[in-house]
C-alpha atoms as a PDB file:
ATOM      1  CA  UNK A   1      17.180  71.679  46.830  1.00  0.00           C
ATOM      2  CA  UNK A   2      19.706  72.922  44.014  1.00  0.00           C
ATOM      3  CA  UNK A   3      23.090  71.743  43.908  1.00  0.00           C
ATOM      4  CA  UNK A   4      25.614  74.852  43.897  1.00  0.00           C
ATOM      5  CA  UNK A   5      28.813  73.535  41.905  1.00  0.00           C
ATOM      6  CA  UNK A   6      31.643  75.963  43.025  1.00  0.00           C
ATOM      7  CA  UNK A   7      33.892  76.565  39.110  1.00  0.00           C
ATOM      8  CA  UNK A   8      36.749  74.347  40.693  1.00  0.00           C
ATOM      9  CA  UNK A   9      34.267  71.566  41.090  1.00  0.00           C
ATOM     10  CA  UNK A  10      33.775  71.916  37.567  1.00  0.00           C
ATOM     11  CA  UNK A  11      36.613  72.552  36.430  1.00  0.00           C
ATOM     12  CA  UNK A  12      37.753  69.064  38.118  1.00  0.00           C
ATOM     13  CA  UNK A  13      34.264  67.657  36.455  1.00  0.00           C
ATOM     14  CA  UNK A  14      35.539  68.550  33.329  1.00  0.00           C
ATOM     15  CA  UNK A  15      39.276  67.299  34.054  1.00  0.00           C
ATOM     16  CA  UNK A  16      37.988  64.413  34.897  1.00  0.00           C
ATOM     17  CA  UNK A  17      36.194  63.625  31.804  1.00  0.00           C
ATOM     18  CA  UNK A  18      32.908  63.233  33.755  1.00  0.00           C
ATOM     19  CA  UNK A  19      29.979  63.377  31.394  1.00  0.00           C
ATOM     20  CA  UNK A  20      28.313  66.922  31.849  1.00  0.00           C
ATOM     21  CA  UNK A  21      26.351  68.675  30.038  1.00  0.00           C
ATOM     22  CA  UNK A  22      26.703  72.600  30.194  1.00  0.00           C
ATOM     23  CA  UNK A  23      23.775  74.573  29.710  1.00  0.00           C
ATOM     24  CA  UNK A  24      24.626  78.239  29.374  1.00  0.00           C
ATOM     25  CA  UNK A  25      21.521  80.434  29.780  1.00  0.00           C
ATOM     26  CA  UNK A  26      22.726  84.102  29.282  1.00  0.00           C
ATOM     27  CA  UNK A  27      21.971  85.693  25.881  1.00  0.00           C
ATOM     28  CA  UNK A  28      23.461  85.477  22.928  1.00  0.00           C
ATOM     29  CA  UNK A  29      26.287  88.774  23.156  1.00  0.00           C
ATOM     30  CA  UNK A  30      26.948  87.577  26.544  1.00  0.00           C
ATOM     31  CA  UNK A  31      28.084  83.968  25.196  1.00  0.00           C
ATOM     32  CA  UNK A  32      29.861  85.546  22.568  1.00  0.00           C
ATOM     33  CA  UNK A  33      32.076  87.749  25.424  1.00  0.00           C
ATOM     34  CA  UNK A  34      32.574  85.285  27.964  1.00  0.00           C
ATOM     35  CA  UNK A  35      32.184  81.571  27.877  1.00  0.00           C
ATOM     36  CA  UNK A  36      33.012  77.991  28.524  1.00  0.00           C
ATOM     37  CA  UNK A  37      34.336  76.063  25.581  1.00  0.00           C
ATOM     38  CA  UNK A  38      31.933  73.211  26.560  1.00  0.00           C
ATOM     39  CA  UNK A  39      28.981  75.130  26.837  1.00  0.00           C
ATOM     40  CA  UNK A  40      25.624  75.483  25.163  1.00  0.00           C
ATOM     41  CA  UNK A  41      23.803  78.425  25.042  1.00  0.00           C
ATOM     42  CA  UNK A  42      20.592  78.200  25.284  1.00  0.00           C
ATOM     43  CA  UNK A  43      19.240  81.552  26.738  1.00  0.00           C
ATOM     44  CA  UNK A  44      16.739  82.478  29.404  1.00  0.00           C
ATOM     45  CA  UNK A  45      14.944  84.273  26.558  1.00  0.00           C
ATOM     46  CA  UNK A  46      13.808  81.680  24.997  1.00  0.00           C
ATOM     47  CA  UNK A  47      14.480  78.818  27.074  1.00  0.00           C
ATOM     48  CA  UNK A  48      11.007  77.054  26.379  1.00  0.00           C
ATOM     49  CA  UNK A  49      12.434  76.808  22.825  1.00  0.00           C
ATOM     50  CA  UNK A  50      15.517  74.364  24.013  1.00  0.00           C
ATOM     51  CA  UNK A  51      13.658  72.364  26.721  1.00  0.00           C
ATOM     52  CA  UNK A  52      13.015  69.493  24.232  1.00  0.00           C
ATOM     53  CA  UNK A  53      16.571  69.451  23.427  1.00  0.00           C
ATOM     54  CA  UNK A  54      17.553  68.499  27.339  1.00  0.00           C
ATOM     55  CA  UNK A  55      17.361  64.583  28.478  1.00  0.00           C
ATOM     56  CA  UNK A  56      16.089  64.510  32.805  1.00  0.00           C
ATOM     57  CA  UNK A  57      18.740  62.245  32.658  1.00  0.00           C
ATOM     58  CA  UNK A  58      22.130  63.992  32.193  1.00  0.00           C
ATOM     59  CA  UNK A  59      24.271  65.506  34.363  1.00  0.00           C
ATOM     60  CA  UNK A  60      23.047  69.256  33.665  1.00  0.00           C
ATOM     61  CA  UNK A  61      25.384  71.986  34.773  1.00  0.00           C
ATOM     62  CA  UNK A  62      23.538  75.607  34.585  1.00  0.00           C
ATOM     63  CA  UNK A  63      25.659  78.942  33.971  1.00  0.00           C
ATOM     64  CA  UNK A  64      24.805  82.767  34.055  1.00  0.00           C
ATOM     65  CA  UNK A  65      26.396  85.961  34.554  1.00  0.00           C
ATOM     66  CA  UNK A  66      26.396  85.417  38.276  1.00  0.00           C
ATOM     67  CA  UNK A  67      24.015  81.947  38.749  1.00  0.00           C
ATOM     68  CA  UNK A  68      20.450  84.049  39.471  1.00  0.00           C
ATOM     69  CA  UNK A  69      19.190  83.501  36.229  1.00  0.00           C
ATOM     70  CA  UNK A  70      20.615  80.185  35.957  1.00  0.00           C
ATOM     71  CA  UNK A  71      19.349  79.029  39.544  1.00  0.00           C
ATOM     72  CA  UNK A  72      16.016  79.898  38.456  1.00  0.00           C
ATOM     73  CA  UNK A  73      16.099  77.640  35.090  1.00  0.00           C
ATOM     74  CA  UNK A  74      17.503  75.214  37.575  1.00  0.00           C
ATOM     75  CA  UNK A  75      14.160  75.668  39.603  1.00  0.00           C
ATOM     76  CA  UNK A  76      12.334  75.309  37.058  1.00  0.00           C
ATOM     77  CA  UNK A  77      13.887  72.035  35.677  1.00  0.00           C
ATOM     78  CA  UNK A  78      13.253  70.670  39.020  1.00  0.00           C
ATOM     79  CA  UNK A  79       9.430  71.065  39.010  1.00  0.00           C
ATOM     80  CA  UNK A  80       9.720  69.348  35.894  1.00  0.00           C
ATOM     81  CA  UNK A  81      11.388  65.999  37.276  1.00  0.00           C
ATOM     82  CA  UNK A  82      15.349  66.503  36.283  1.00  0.00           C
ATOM     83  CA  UNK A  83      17.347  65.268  39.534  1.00  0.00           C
ATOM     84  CA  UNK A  84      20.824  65.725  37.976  1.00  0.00           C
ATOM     85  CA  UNK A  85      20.720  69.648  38.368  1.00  0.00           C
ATOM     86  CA  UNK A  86      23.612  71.835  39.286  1.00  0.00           C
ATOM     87  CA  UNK A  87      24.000  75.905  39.287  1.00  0.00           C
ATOM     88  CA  UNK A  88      27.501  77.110  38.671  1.00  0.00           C
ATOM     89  CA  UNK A  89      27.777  79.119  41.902  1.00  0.00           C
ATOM     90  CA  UNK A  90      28.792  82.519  40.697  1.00  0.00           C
ATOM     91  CA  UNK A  91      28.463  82.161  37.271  1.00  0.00           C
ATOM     92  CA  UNK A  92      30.656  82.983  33.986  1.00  0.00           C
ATOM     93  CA  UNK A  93      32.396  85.855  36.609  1.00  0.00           C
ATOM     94  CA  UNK A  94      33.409  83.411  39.314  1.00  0.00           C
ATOM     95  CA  UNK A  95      35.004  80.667  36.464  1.00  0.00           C
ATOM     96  CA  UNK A  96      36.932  83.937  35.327  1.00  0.00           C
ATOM     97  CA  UNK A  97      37.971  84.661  38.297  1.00  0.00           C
ATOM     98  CA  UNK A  98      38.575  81.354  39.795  1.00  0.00           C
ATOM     99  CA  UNK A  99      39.427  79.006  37.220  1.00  0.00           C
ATOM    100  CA  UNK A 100      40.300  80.575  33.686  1.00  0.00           C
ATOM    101  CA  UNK A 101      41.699  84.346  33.556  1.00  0.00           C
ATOM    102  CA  UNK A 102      41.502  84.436  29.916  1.00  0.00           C
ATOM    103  CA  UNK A 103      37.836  84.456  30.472  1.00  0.00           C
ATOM    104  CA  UNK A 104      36.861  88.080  29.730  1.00  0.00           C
ATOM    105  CA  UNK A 105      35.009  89.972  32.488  1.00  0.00           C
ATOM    106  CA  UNK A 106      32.261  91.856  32.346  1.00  0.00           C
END
């Protein structure tokens, strides 16, 4: 089962300081309009290309538009043994709304 991270459990993540990693799967025009300071892009597009670059063991957060795309990388990380998997319920839009207005919408 996929953990769904609501944006003001992140945001309080991030507060924190806990170590997360944030993996931001939309493509590259999308990053560019809306994002997370934290975040790495690493889109859906391409995804096979980044896999090496993620460790099974860190605390991976996974952001979309809206957290279908990103649910399914989660998915997929899952078959492939990472444990520490979260999908930002509601994506980029819901932070925006929720958590950080200066966010752009789109």
């Amino acid at each position: 089962m996929i953990k769904q991270l609501s944006p003001s459990g992140l945001k309080k993540m991030i507060d924190a300081g806990e170590k997360v990693r944030l993996i931001d799967v939309r493509e590259q025009w999308e990053f560019d309009t809306a994002k997370i300071e934290q975040a790495e892009l690493m889109p859906l597009s391409n995804f096979l290309d980044h896999f090496d670059k993620l460790n099974p063991q860190d605390n991976l957060v996974i952001i979309c538009h809206h957290g279908n795309r990103s649910f399914q990388v989660c998915d997929y990380l899952a078959k492939a043994g990472f444990t520490n998997l979260s999908n930002l319920d509601g994506g980029i839009d819901a932070w925006a709304q929720i958590v950080d207005p200066m966010v752009p919408i789109y």
